[in-house]
Protein backbone atom coordinates (compact mmCIF):
# COMPACT_ATOMS: atom_id res chain seq x y z
CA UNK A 1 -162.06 -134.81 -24.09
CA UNK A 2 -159.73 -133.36 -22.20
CA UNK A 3 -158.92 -133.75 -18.22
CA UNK A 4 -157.62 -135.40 -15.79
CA UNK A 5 -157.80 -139.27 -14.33
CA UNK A 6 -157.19 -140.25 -10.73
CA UNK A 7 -158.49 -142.59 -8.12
CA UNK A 8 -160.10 -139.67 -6.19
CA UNK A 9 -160.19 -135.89 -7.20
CA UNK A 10 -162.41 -134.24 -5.04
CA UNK A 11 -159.63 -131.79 -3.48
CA UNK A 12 -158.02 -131.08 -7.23
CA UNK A 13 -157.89 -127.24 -9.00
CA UNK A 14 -156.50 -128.49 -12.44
CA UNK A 15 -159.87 -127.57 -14.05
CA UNK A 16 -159.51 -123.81 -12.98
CA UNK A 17 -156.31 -123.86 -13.93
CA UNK A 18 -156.38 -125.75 -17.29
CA UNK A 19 -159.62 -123.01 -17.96
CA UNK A 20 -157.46 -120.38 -16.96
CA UNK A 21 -154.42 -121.21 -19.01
CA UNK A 22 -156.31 -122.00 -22.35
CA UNK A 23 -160.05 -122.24 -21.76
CA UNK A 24 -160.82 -125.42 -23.21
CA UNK A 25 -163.27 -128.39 -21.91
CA UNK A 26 -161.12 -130.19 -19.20
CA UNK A 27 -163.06 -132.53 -16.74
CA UNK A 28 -162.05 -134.78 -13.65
CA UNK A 29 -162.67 -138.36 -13.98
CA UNK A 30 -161.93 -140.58 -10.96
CA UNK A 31 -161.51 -143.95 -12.01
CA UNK A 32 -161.19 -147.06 -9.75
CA UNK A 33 -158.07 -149.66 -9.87
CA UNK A 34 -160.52 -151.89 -11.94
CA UNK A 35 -161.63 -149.61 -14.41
CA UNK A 36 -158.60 -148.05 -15.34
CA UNK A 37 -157.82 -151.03 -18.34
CA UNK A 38 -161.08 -150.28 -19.52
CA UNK A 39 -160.55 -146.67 -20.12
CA UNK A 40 -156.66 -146.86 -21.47
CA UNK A 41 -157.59 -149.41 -24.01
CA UNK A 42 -160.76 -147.62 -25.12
CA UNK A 43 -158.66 -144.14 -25.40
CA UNK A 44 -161.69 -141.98 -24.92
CA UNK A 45 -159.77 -138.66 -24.90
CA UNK A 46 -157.69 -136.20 -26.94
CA UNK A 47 -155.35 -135.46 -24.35
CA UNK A 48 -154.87 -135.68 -20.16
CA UNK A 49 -153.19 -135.57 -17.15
CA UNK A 50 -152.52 -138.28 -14.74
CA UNK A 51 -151.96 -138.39 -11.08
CA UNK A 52 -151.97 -140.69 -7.81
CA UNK A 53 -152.08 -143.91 -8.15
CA UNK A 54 -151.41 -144.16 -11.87
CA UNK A 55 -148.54 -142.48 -12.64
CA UNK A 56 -146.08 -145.53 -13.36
CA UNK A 57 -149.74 -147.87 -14.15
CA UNK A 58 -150.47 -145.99 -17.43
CA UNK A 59 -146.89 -146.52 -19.33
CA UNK A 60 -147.57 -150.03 -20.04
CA UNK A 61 -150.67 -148.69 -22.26
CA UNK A 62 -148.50 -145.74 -24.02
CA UNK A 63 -146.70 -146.34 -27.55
CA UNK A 64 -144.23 -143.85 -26.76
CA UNK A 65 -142.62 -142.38 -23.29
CA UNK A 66 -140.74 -138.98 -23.71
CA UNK A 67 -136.84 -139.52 -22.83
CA UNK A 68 -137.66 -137.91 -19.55
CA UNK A 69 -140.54 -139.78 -18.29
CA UNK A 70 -138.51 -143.05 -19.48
CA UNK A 71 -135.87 -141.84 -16.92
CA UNK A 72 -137.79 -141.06 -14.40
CA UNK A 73 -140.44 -144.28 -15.08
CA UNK A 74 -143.50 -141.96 -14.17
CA UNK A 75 -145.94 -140.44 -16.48
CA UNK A 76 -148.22 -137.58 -15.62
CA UNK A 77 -149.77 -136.38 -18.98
CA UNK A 78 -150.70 -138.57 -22.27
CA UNK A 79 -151.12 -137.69 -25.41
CA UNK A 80 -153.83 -139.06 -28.05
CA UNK A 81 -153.07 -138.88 -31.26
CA UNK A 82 -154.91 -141.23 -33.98
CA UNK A 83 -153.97 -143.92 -31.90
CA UNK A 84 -150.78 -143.26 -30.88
CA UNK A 85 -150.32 -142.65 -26.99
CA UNK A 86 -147.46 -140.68 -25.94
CA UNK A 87 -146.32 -139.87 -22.58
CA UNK A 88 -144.85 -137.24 -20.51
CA UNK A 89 -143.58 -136.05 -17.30
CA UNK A 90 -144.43 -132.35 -16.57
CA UNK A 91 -144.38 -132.87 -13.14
CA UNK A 92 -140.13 -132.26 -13.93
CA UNK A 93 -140.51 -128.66 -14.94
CA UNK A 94 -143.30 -128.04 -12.33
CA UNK A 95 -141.15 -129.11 -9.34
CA UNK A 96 -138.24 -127.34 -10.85
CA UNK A 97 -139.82 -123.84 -11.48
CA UNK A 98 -141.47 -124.17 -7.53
CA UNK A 99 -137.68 -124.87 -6.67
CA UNK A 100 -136.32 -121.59 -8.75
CA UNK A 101 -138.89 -119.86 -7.84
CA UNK A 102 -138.67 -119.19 -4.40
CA UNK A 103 -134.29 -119.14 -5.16
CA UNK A 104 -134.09 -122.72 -3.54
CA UNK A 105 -130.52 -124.31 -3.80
CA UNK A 106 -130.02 -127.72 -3.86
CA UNK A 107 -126.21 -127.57 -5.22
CA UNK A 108 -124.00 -129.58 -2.64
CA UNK A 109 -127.32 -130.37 -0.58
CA UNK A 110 -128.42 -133.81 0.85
CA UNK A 111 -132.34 -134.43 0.26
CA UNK A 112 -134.76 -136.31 1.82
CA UNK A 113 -137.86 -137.06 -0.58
CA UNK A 114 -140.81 -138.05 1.33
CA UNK A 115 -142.80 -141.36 -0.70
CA UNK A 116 -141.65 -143.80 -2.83
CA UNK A 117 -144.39 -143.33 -5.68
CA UNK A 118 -144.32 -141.73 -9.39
CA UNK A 119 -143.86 -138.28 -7.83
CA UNK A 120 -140.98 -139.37 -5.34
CA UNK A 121 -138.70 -140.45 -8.57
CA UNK A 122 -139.44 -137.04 -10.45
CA UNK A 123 -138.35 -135.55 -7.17
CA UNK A 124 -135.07 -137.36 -7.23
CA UNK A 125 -134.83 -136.92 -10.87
CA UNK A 126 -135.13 -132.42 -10.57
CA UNK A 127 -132.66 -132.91 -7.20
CA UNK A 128 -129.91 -134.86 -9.40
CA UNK A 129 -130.31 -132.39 -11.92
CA UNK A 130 -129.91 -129.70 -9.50
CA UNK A 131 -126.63 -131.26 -8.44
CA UNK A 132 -127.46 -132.41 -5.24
CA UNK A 133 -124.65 -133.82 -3.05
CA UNK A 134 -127.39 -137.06 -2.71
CA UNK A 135 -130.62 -137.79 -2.13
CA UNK A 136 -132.51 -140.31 -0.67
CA UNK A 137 -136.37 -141.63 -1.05
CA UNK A 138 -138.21 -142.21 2.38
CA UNK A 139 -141.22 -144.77 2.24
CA UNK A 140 -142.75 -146.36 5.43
CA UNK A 141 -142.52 -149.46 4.11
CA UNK A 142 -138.48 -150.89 2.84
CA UNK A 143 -139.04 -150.58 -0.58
CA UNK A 144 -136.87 -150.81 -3.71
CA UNK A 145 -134.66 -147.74 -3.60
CA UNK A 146 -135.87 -146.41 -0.94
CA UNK A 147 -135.32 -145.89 2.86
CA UNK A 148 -137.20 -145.98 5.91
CA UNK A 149 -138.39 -143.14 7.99
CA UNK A 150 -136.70 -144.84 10.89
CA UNK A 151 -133.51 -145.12 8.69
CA UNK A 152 -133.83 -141.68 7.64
CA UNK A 153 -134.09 -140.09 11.25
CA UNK A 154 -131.30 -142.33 12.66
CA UNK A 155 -128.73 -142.05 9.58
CA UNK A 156 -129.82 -138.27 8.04
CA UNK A 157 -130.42 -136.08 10.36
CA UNK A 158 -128.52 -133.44 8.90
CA UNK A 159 -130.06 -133.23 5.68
CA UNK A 160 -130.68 -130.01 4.68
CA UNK A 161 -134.18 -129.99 2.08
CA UNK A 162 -136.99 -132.10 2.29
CA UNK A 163 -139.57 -132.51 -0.97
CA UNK A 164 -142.61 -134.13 0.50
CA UNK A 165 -144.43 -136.26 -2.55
CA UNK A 166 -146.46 -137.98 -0.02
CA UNK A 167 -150.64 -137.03 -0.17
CA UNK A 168 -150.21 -137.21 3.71
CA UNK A 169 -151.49 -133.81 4.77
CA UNK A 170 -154.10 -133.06 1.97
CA UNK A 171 -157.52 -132.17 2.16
CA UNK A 172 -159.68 -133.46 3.56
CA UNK A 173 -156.86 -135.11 6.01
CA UNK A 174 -155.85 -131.74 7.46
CA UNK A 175 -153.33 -130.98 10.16
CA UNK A 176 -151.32 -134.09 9.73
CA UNK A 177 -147.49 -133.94 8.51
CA UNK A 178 -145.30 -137.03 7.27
CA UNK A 179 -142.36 -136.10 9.87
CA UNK A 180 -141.34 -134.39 13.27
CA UNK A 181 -139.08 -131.81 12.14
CA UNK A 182 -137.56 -131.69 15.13
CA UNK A 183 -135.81 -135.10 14.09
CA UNK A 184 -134.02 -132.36 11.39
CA UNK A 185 -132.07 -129.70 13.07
CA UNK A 186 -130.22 -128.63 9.70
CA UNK A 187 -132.84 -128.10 7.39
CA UNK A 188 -132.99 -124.86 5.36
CA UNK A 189 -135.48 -126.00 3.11
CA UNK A 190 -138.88 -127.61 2.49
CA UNK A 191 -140.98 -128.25 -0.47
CA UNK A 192 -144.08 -130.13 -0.45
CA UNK A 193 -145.84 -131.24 -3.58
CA UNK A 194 -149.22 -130.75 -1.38
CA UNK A 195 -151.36 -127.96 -3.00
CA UNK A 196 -154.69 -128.42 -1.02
CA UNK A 197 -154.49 -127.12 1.71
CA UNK A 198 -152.09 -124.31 0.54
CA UNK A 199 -149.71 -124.64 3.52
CA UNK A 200 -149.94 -128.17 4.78
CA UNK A 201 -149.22 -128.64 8.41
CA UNK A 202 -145.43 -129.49 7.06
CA UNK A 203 -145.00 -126.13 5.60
CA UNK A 204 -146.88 -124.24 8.75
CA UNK A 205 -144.52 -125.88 10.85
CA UNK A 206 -141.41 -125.39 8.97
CA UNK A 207 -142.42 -121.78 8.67
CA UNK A 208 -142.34 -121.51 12.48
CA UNK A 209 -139.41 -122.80 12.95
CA UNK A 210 -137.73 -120.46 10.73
CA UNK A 211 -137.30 -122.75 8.19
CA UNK A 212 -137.73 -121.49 4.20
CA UNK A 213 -140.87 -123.57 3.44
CA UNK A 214 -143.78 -123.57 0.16
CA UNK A 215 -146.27 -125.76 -0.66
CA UNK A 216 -146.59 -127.24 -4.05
CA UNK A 217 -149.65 -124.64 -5.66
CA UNK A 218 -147.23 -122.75 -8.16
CA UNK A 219 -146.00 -126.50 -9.32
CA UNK A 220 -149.51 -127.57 -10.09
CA UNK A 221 -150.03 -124.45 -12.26
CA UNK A 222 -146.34 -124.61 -13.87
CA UNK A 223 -146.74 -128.34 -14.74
CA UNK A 224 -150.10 -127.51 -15.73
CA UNK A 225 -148.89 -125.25 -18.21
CA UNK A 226 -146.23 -127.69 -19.85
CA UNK A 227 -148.89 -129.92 -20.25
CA UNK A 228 -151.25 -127.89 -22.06
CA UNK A 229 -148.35 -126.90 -24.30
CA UNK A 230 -148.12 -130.78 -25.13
CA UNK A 231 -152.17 -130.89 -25.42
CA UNK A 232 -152.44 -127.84 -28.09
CA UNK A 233 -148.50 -127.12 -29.69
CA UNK A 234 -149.15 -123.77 -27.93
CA UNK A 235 -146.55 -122.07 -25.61
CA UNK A 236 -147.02 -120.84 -22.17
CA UNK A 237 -144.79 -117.77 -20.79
CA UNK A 238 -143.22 -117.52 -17.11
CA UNK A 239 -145.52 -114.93 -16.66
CA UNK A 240 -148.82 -116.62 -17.62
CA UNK A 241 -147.57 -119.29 -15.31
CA UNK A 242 -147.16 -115.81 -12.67
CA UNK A 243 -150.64 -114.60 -13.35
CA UNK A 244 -152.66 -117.88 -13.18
CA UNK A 245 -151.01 -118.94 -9.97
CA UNK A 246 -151.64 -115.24 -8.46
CA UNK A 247 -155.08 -115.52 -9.79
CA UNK A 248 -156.07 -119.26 -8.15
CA UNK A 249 -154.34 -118.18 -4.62
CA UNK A 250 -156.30 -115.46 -4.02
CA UNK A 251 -159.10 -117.23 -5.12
CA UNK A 252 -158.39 -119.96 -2.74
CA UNK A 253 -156.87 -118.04 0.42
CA UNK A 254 -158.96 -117.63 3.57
CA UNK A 255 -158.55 -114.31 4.98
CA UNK A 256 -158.59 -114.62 9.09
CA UNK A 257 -159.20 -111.72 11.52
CA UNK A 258 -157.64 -112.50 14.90
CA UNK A 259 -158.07 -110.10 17.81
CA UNK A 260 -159.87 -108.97 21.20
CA UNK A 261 -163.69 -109.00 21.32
CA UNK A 262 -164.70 -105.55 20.11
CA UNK A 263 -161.98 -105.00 18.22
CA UNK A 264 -163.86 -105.01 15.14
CA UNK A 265 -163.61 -108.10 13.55
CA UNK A 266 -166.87 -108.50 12.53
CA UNK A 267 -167.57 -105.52 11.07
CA UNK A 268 -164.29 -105.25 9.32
CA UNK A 269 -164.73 -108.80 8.05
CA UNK A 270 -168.61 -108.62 6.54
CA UNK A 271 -167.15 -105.12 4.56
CA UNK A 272 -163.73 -107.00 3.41
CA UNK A 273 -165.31 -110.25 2.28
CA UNK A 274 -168.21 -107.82 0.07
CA UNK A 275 -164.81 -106.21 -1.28
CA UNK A 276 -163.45 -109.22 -2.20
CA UNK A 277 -166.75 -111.52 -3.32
CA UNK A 278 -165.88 -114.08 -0.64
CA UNK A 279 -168.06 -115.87 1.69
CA UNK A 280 -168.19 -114.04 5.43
CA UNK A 281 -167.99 -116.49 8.66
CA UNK A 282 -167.96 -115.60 11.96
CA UNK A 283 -167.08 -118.61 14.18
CA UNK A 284 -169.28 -117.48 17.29
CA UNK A 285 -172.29 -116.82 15.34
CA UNK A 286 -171.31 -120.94 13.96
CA UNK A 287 -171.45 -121.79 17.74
CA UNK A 288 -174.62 -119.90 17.93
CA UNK A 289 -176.25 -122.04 15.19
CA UNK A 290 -174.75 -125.23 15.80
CA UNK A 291 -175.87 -124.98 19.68
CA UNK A 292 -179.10 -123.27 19.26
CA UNK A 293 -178.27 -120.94 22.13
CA UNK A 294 -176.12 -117.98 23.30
CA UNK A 295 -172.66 -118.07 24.06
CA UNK A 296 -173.36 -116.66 27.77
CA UNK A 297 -175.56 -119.85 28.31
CA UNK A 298 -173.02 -122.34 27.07
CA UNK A 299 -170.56 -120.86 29.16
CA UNK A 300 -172.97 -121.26 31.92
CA UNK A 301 -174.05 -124.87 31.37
CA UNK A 302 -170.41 -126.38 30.05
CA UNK A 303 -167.78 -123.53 31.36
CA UNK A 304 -164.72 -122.61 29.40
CA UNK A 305 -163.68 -125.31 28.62
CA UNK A 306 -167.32 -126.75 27.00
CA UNK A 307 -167.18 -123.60 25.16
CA UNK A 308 -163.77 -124.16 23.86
CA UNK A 309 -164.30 -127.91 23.23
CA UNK A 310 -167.15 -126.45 20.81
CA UNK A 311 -165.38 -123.32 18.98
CA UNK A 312 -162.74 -125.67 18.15
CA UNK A 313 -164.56 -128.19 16.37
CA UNK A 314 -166.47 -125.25 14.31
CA UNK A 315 -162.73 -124.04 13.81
CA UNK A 316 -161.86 -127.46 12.27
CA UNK A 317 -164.97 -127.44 10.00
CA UNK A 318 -164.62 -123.47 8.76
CA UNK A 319 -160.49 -123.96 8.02
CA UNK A 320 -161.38 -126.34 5.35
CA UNK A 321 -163.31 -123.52 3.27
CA UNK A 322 -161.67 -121.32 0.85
CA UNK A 323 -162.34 -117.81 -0.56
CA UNK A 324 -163.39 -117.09 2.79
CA UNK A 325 -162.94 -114.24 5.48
CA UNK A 326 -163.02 -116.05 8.75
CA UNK A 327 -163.23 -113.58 12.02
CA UNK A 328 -162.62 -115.79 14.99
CA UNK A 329 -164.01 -115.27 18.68
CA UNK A 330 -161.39 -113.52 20.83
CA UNK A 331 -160.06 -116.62 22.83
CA UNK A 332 -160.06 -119.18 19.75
CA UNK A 333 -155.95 -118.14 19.26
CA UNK A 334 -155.50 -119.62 23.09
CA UNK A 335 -155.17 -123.49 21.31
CA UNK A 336 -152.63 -123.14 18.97
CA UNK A 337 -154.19 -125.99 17.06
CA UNK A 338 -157.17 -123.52 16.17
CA UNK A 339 -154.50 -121.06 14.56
CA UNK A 340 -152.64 -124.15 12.95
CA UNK A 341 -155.82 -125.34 11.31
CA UNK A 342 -157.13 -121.49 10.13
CA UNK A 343 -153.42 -120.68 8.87
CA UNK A 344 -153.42 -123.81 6.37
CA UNK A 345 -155.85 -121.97 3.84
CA UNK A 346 -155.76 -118.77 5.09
CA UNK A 347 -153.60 -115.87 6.17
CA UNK A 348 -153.80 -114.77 9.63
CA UNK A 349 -154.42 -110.99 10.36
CA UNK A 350 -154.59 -109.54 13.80
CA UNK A 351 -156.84 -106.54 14.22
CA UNK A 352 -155.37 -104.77 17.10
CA UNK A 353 -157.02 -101.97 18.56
CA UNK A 354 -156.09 -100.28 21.41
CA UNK A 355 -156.72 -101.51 24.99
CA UNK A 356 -158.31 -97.75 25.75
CA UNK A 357 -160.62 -98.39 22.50
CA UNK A 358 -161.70 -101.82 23.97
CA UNK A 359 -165.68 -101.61 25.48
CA UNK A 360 -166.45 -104.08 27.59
CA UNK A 361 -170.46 -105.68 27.28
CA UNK A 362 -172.39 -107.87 29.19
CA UNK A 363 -172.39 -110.52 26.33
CA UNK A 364 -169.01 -111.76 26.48
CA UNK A 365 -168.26 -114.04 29.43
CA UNK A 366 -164.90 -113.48 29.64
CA UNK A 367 -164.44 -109.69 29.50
CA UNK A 368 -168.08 -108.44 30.49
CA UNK A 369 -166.42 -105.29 32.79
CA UNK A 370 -163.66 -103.50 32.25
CA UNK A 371 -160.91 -105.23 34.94
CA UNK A 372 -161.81 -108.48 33.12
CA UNK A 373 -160.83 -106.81 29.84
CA UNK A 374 -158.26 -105.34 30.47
CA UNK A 375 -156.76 -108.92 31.66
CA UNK A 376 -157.79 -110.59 28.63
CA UNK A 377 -155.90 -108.33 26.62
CA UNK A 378 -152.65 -109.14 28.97
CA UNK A 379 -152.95 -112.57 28.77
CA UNK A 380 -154.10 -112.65 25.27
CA UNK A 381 -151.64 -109.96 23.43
CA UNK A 382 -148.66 -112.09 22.86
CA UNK A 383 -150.43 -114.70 21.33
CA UNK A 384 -152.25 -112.45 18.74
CA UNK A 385 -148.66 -111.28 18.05
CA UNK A 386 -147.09 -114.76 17.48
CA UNK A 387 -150.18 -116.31 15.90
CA UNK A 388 -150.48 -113.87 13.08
CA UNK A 389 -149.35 -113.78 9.37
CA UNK A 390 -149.42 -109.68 9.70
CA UNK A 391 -150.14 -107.19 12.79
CA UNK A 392 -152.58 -104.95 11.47
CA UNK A 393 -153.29 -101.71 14.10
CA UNK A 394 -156.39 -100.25 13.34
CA UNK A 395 -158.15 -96.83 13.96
CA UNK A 396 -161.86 -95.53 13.77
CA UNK A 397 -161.73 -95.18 9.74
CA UNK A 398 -163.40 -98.56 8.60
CA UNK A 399 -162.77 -98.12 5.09
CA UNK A 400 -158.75 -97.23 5.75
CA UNK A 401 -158.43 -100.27 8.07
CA UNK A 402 -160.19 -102.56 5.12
CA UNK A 403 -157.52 -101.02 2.94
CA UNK A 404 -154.66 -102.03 5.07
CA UNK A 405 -155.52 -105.75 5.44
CA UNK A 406 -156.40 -105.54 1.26
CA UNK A 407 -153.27 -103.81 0.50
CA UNK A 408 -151.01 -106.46 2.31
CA UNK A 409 -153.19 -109.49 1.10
CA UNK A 410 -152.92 -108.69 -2.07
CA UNK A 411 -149.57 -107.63 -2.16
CA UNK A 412 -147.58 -109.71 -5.40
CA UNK A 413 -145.06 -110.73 -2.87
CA UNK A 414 -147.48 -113.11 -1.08
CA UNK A 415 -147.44 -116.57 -1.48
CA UNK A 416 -147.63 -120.35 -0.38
């Protein structure tokens, strides 16, 4: 066989991409603490990856460790050969081609790498190699080479990148990040070895703060690639490594429509997710279900804030889904949490149409005549505005206004 072994796996894509790449039979086996012995002495596999917690527990089973993996002392890919066990360390060339990638300099930089496990040291490993001025490992606990977070916020404040190799953050533990970046005033940089969700709540918030900022999905695939090269003696190009990741993110990104009740959402959403074979939600018609009544009558019996108690918890539960277009009640972008949550697998779109195109109706609380409608839209515009990935101004042409929000999502340039 080949696949991959970890303690739990239920958020992983190396499958698809392993399929992708090459096509082969590649399956996930979680394996507990206790039954990993079992399984490295038995050697019931031709080749596989490796990832959290077993990095550094497999080398004591391997006859040979490449030079690199030696150095490093983590292993993420073994393989079998009559016997023989070697290991590698792809996770190196993965982490470096996310850094070159996105033109990320780390020359003359200080780091701060976030965990102290297997994937902390290859982090410190690619930095050294990319001549870093230093770097230092953050753990919460004061481990061997490493320093605390409390350590790192008094005595590093100016550090400049910061490579998160911590799981904190990943699915299904969403809209949690390791560090307050406001603790960092001189970072330019962040990479975080998260992949799922594709822009952890680290990488949302460096993003809003300016701050040059990808998650860690174009390292899975690149790493991925090196170690089916190891697995079959075959080669994989830069631009294999291009299309699979392209491939697997639009696969995996959310498309979210944003924007003032009547705008359209809902109709431009059930055509674009047809378009694009993904799954259509609409997070009042959720409410609807969930409550078994109408929106006007929860309004009634819990007021706004009831209401919003509700559309936020269906918000939580939807931003967890992938392949999905999402089109979101009117007032969901008033708690910035909702549009946190939605933006971490998907990419925010706001449908604006024009205040004079706006009809008010008697089933939305909030805007059910026109001088109530024309306030929402007031109170409301700025937010759509600063809550968005792209501002998308639509007409009465459905098709051309699908074609706008495909055109842009799509677009090669687009990434996490």
């Amino acid at each position: 066989m080949y696949g991959c072994i970890a303690e739990k796996l239920g958020h992983s894509f190396s499958k698809e991409i392993h399929n992708r790449l090459f096509d082969y039979d590649y399956e996930l086996l979680e394996l507990s603490p206790d039954e990993l012995d079992s399984f490295m002495r038995a050697k019931p596999f031709k080749a596989i990856n490796v990832t959290i917690p077993y990095k550094e527990a497999v080398i004591p089973y391997l006859d040979e460790v490449s030079e690199v993996a030696r150095k490093i002392g983590a292993v993420n890919t073994i393989v079998h050969d009559n016997g023989y066990l070697k290991g590698y360390n792809t996770d190196f060339s993965g982490l470096s081609a996310l850094i070159e990638k996105n033109s990320i300099s780390l020359q003359g930089k200080k780091v701060l790498i976030l965990g102290s496990g297997g994937t902390s040291k290859t982090a410190l490993a690619v930095a050294e190699s990319m001549e870093c001025r230093a770097a230092y490992r953050v753990s919460r606990d004061k481990k061997e080479g490493c320093i605390t977070y409390a350590e790192a916020e008094r005595l590093h404040r100016d550090a400049e990148v910061m490579i998160n190799t911590t799981p904190v953050g990943m699915y299904p533990n969403l809209y949690c990040s390791p560090v307050d970046l406001e603790a960092y005033p001189k970072l330019c940089a962040i990479v975080d070895a998260v992949y799922n969700p594709l822009r952890s709540k680290l990488v949302y918030d460096g993003q809003k703060k300016g701050i040059q900022a990808v998650g860690g999905l174009y390292m899975l695939v690149a790493q991925a690639a090196k170690a089916a090269e190891k697995f079959l003696g075959q080669a994989v190009s830069t631009s294999e490594i291009d299309r699979v990741y392209r491939e697997l993110l639009l696969l995996k990104t959310n498309v979210v429509l944003i924007g003032m009740p009547g705008s359209g959402k809902t109709t431009i959403g059930k055509r674009l997710a047809e378009e694009l074979g993904a799954d259509f939600i609409d997070t009042d018609e959720e409410i609807v279900k969930r409550e078994q009544t109408s929106i006007p009558k929860i309004f009634a019996e819990l007021g706004e804030a009831g209401f919003r108690r509700i559309e936020s918890e269906v918000i939580r539960s939807v931003s967890m889904m992938q392949h999905a277009v999402i089109a979101t009640g009117g007032g969901a972008v008033l708690n910035s949490v909702n549009m946190e949550l939605l933006g971490e697998n998907g990419r925010i779109y706001f449908i604006d149409r024009p205040l004079e195109s706006l009809i008010a109706t008697d089933d939305r609380p909030l805007s059910s005549n026109r001088a109530d409608l024309e306030k929402r839209f007031k109170e409301r515009y700025e937010k759509y505005c600063a809550s968005c990935d792209a501002h998308i101004c639509i007409g009465d042409d459905v098709n051309e206004n699908i074609k706008k929000i495909k055109e842009e999502f799509c677009h090669e340039n687009i990434g996490y």
